[in-house]
N, C-alpha and C. Protein backbone atom coordinates (compact mmCIF):
# COMPACT_ATOMS: atom_id res chain seq x y z
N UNK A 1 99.16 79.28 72.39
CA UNK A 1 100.51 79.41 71.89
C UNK A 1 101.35 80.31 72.79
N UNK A 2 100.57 81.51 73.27
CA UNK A 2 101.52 82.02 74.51
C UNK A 2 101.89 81.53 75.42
N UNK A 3 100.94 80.40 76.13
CA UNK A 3 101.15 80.09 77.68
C UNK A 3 102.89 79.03 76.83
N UNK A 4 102.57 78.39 75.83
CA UNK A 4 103.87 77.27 75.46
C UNK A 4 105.20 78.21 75.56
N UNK A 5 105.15 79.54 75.17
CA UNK A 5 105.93 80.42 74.97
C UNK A 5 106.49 80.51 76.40
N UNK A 6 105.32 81.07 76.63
CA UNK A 6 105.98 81.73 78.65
C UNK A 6 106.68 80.16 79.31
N UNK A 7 106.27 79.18 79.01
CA UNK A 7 106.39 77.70 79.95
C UNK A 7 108.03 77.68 79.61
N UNK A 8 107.98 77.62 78.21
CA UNK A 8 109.18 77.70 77.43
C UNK A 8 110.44 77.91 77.80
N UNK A 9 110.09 79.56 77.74
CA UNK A 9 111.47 80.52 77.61
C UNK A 9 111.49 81.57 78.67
N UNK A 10 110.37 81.55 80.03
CA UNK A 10 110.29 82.17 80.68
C UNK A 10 110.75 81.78 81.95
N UNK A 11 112.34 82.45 82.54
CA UNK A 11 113.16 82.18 83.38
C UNK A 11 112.27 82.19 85.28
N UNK A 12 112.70 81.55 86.03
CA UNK A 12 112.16 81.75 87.37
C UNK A 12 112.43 83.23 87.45
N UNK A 13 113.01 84.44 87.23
CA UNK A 13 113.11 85.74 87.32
C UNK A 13 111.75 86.40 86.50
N UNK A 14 111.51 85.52 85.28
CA UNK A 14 110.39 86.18 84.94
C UNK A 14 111.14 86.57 83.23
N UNK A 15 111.95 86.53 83.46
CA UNK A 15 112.67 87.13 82.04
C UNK A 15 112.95 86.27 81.01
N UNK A 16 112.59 86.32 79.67
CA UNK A 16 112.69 85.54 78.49
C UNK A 16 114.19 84.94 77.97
N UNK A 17 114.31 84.02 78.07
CA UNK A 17 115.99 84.04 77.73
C UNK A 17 115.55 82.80 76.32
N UNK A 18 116.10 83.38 75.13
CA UNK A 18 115.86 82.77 73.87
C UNK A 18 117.27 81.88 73.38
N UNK A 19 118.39 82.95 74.07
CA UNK A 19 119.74 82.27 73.30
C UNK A 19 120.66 82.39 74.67
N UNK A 20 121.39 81.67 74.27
CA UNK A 20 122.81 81.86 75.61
C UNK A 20 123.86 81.27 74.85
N UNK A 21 125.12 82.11 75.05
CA UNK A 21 126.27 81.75 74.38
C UNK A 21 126.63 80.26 74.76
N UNK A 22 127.59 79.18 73.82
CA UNK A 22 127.68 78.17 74.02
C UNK A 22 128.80 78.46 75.42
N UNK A 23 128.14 76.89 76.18
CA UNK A 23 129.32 77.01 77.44
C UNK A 23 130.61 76.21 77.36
N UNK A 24 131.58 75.75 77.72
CA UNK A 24 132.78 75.23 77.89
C UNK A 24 132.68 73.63 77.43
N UNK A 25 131.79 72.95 77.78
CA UNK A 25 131.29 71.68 78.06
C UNK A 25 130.63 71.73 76.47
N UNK A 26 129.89 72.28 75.84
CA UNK A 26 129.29 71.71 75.11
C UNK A 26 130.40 72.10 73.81
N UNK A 27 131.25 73.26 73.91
CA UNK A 27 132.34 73.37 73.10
C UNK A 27 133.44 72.52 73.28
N UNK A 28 133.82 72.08 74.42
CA UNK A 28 134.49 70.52 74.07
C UNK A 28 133.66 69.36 73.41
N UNK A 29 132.30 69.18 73.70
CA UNK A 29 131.48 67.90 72.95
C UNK A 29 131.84 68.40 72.10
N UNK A 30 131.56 69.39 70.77
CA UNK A 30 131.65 69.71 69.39
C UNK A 30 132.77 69.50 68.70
N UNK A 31 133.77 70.08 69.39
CA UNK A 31 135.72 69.64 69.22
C UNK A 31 135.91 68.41 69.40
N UNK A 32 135.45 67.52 70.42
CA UNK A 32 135.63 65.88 70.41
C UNK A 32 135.45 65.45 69.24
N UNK A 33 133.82 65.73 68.98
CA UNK A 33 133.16 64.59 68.47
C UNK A 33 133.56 65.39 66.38
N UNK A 34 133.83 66.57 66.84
CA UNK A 34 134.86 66.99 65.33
C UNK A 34 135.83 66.35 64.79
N UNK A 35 136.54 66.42 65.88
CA UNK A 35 138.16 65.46 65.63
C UNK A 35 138.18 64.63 65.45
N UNK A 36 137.33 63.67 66.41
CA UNK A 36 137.13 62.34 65.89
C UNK A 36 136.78 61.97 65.02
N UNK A 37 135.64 62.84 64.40
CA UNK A 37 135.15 62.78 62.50
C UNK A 37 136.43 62.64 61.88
N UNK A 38 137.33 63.40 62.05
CA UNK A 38 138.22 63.92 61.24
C UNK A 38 139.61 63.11 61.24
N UNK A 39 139.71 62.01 62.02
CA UNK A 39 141.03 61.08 62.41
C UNK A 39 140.14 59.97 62.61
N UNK A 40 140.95 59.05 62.99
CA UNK A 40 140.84 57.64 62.41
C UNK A 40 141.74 56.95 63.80
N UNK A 41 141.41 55.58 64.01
CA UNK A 41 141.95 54.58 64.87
C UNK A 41 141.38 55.08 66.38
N UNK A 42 142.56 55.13 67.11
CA UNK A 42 142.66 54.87 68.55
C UNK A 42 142.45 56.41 68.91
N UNK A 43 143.35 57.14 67.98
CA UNK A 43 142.94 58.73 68.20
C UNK A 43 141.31 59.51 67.68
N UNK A 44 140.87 58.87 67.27
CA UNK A 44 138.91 58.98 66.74
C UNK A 44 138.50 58.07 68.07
N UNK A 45 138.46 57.51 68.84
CA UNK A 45 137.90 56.67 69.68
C UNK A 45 138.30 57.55 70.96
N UNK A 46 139.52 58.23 71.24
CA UNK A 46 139.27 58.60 72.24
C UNK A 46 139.06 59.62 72.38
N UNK A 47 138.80 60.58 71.59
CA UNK A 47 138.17 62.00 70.85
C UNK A 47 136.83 61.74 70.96
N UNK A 48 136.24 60.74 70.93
CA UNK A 48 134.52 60.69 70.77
C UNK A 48 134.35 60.49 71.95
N UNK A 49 135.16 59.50 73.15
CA UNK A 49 135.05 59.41 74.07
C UNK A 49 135.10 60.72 74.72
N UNK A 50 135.97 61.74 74.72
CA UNK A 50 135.71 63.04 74.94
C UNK A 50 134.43 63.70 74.85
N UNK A 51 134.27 63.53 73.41
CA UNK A 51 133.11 64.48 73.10
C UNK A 51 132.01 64.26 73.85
N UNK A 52 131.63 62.63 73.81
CA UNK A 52 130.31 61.76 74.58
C UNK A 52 130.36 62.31 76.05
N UNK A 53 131.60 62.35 76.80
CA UNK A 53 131.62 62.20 77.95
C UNK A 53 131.40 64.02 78.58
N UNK A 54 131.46 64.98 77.54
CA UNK A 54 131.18 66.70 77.14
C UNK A 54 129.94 66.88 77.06
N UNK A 55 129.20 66.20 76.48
CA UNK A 55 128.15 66.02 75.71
C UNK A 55 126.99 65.90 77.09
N UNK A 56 127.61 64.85 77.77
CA UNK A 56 126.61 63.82 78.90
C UNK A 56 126.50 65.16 79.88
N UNK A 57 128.02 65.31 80.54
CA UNK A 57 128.26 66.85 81.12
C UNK A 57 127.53 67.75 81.17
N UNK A 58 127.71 68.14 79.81
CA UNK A 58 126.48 69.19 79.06
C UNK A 58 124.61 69.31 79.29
N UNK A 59 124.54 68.13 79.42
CA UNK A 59 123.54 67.64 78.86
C UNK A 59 122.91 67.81 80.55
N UNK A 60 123.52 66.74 81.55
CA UNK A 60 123.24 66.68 82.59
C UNK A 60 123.36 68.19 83.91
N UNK A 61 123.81 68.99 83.32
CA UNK A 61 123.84 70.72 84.02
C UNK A 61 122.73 71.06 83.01
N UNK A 62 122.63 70.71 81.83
CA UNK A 62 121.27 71.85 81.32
C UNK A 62 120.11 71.05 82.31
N UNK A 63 119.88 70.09 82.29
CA UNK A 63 118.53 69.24 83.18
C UNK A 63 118.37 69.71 84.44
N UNK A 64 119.81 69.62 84.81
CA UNK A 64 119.11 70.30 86.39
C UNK A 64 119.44 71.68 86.68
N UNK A 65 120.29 72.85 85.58
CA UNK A 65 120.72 74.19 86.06
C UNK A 65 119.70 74.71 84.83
N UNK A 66 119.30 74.36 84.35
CA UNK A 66 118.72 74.93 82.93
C UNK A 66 118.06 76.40 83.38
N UNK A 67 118.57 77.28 82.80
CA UNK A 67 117.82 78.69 83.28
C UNK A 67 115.91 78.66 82.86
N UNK A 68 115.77 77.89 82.14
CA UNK A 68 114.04 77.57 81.61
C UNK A 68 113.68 76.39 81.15
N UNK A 69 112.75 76.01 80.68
CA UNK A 69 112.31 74.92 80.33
C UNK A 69 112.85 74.40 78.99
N UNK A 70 113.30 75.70 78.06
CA UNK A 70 113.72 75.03 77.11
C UNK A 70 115.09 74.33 76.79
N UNK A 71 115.62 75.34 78.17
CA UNK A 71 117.08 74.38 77.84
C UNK A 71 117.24 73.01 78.86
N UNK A 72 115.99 72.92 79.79
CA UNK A 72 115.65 71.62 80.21
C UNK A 72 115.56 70.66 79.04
N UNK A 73 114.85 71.12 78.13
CA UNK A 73 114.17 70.22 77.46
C UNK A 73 115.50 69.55 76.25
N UNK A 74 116.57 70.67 75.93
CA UNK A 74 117.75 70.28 75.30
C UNK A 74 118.69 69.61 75.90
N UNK A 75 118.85 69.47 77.19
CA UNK A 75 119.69 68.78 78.08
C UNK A 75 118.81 67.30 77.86
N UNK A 76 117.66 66.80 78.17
CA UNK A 76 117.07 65.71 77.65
C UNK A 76 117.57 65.09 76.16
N UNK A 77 117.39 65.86 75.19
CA UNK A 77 117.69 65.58 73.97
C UNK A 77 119.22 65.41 73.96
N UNK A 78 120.23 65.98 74.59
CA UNK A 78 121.62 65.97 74.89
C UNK A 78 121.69 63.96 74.76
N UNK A 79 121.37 63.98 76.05
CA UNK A 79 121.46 63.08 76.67
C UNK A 79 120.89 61.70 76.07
N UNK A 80 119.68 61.80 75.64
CA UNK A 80 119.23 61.00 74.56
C UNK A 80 119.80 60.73 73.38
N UNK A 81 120.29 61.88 72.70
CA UNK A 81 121.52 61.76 71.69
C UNK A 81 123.12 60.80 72.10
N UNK A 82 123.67 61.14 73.22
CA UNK A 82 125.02 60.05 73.40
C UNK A 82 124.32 59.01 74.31
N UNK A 83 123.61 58.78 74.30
CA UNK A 83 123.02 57.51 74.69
C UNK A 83 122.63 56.42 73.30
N UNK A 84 121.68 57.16 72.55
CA UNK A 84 121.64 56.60 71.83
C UNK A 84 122.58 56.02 70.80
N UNK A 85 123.31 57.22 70.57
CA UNK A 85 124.54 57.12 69.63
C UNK A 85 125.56 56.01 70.01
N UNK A 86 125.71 55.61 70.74
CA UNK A 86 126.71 54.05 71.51
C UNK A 86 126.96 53.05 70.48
């Protein structure tokens, strides 16, 4: 259960990073794909298109900048999520 821990959350510096404030990109996905909940027609369609296209963004800098494995592993799930969601 330790080594999953260290693989995890243990940065190339060596240092544990558990949380990181949300970044720019994934706070536009959340506001997109909000608004678009929240309105209807042409203005919900291109609000999700926002969010999806925040989301992918998001998704695709955690995969390859990810400070550890775990936010590798959420950039996957990112990405798997507006993929799937189509």
């Amino acid at each position: 259960m330790e080594e999953l821990k260290k693989w995890l959350f243990r940065t190339k510096d060596g240092d544990f990073v558990t949380f990181q404030r949300p970044n720019l990109a994934i706070i536009l996905a959340a506001a997109g794909y909000g608004v678009s909940y929240l309105s209807g027609g042409d203005l919900a369609n291109a609000f999700e298109f926002v969010g999806r296209a925040a989301l992918i963004f998001w998704a695709l800098m955690e995969l390859i900048q990810g400070v550890n494995n775990s936010r590798k592993l959420l950039g996957v799930l990112g990405l798997l999520l507006a993929v799937i969601s189509v």
